[in-house]
C-alpha atoms as a PDB file:
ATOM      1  CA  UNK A   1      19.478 115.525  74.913  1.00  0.00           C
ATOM      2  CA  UNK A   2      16.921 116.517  77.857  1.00  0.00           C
ATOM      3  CA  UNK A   3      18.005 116.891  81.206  1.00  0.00           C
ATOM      4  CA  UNK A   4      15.522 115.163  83.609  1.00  0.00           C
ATOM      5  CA  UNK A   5      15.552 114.927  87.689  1.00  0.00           C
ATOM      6  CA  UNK A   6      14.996 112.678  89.557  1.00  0.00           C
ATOM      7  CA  UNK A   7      14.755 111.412  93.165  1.00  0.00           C
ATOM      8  CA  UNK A   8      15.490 108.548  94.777  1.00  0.00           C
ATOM      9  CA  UNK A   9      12.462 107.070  96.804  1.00  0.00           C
ATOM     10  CA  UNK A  10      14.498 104.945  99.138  1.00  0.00           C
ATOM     11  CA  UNK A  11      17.218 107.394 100.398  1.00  0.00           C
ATOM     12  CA  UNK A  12      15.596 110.998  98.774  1.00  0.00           C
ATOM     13  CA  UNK A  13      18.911 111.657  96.988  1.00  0.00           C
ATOM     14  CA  UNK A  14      18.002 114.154  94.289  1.00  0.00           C
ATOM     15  CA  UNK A  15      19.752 114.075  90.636  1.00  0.00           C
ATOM     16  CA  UNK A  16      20.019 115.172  87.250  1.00  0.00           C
ATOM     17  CA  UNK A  17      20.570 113.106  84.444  1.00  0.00           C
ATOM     18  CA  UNK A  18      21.062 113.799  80.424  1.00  0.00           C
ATOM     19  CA  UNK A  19      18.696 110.900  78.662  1.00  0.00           C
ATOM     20  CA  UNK A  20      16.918 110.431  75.608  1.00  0.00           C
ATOM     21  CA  UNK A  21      13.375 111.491  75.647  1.00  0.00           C
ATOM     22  CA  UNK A  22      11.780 107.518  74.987  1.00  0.00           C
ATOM     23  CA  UNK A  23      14.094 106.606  78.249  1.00  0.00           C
ATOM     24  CA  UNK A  24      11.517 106.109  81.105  1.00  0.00           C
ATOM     25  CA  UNK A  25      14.938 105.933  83.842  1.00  0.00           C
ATOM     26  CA  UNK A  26      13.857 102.458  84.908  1.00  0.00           C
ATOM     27  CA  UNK A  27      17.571 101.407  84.429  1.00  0.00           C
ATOM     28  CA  UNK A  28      18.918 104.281  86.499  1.00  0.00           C
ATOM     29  CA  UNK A  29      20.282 103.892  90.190  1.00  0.00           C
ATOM     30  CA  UNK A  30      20.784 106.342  92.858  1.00  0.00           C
ATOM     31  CA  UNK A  31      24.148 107.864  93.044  1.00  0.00           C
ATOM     32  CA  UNK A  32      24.277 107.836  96.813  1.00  0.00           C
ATOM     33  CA  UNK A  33      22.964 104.433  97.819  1.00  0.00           C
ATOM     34  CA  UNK A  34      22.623 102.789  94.620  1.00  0.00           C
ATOM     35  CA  UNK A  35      18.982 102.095  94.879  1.00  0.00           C
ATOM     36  CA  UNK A  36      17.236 101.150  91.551  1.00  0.00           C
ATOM     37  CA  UNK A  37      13.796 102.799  90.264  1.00  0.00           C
ATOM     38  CA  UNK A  38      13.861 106.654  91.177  1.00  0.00           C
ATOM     39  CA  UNK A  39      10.964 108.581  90.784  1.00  0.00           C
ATOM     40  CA  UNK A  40      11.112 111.375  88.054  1.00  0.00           C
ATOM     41  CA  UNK A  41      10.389 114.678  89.522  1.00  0.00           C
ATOM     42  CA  UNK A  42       8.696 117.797  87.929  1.00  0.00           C
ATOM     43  CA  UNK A  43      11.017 120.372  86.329  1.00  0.00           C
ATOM     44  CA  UNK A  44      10.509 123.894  84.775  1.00  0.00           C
ATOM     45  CA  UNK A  45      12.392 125.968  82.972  1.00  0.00           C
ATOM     46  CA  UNK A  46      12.761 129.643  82.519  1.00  0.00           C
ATOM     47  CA  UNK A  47      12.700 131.206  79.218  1.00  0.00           C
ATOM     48  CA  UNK A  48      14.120 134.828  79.379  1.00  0.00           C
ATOM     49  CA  UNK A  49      11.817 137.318  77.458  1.00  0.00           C
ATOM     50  CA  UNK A  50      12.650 138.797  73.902  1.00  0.00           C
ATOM     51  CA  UNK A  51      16.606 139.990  74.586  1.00  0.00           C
ATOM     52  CA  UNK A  52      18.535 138.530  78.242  1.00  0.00           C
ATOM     53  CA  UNK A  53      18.149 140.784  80.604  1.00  0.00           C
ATOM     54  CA  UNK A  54      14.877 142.635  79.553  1.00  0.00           C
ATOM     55  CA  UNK A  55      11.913 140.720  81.174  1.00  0.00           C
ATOM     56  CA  UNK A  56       8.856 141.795  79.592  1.00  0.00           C
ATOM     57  CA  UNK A  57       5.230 141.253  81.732  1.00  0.00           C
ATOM     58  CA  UNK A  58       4.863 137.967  80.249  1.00  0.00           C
ATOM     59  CA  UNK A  59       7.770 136.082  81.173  1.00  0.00           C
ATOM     60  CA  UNK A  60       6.980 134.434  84.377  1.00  0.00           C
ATOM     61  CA  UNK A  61       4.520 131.471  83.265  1.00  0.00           C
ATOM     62  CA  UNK A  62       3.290 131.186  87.159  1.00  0.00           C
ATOM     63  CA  UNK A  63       1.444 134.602  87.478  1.00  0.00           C
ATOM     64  CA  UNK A  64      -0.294 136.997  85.688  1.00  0.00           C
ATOM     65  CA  UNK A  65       1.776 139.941  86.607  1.00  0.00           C
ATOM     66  CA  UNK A  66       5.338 138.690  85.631  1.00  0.00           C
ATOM     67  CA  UNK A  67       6.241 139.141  88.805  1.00  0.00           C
ATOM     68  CA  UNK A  68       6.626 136.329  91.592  1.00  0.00           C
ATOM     69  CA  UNK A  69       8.877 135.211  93.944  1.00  0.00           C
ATOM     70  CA  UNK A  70      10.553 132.681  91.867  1.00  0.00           C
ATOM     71  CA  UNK A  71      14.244 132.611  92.263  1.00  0.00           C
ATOM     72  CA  UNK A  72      16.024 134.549  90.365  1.00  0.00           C
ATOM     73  CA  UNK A  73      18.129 132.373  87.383  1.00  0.00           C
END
């Protein structure tokens, strides 16, 4: 099951929340002020190259160079 974020647009709580992939979250409230309706916010995800620990050039899927200043995971 996906993990999806999401933010709450009447208090700006952000959260995380395992659902289905069909689920849209309209049936989710905020966990800090228990408004209904968050907005879903954009994730990414880092893939590590071929073996952990061994980055190879194309890795990083926001620059050409593999290198960026992305946090490190």
């Amino acid at each position: 099951m996906p993990i999806y974020e999401y933010q709450c647009t009447k208090c700006g709580e952000k959260f995380a929340v395992r659902q289905s992939v069909g689920e849209d979250g309209s049936k989710l409230n905020c966990p800090k002020c228990n408004a209904r309706n968050p907005s879903r916010l954009i994730s990414s995800f880092f893939s590590p190259g071929p073996s952990v620990g061994e980055m190879s050039e194309t890795s990083c899927p926001t620059c050409s160079s593999g290198v960026c200043d992305l946090p490190p995971m």
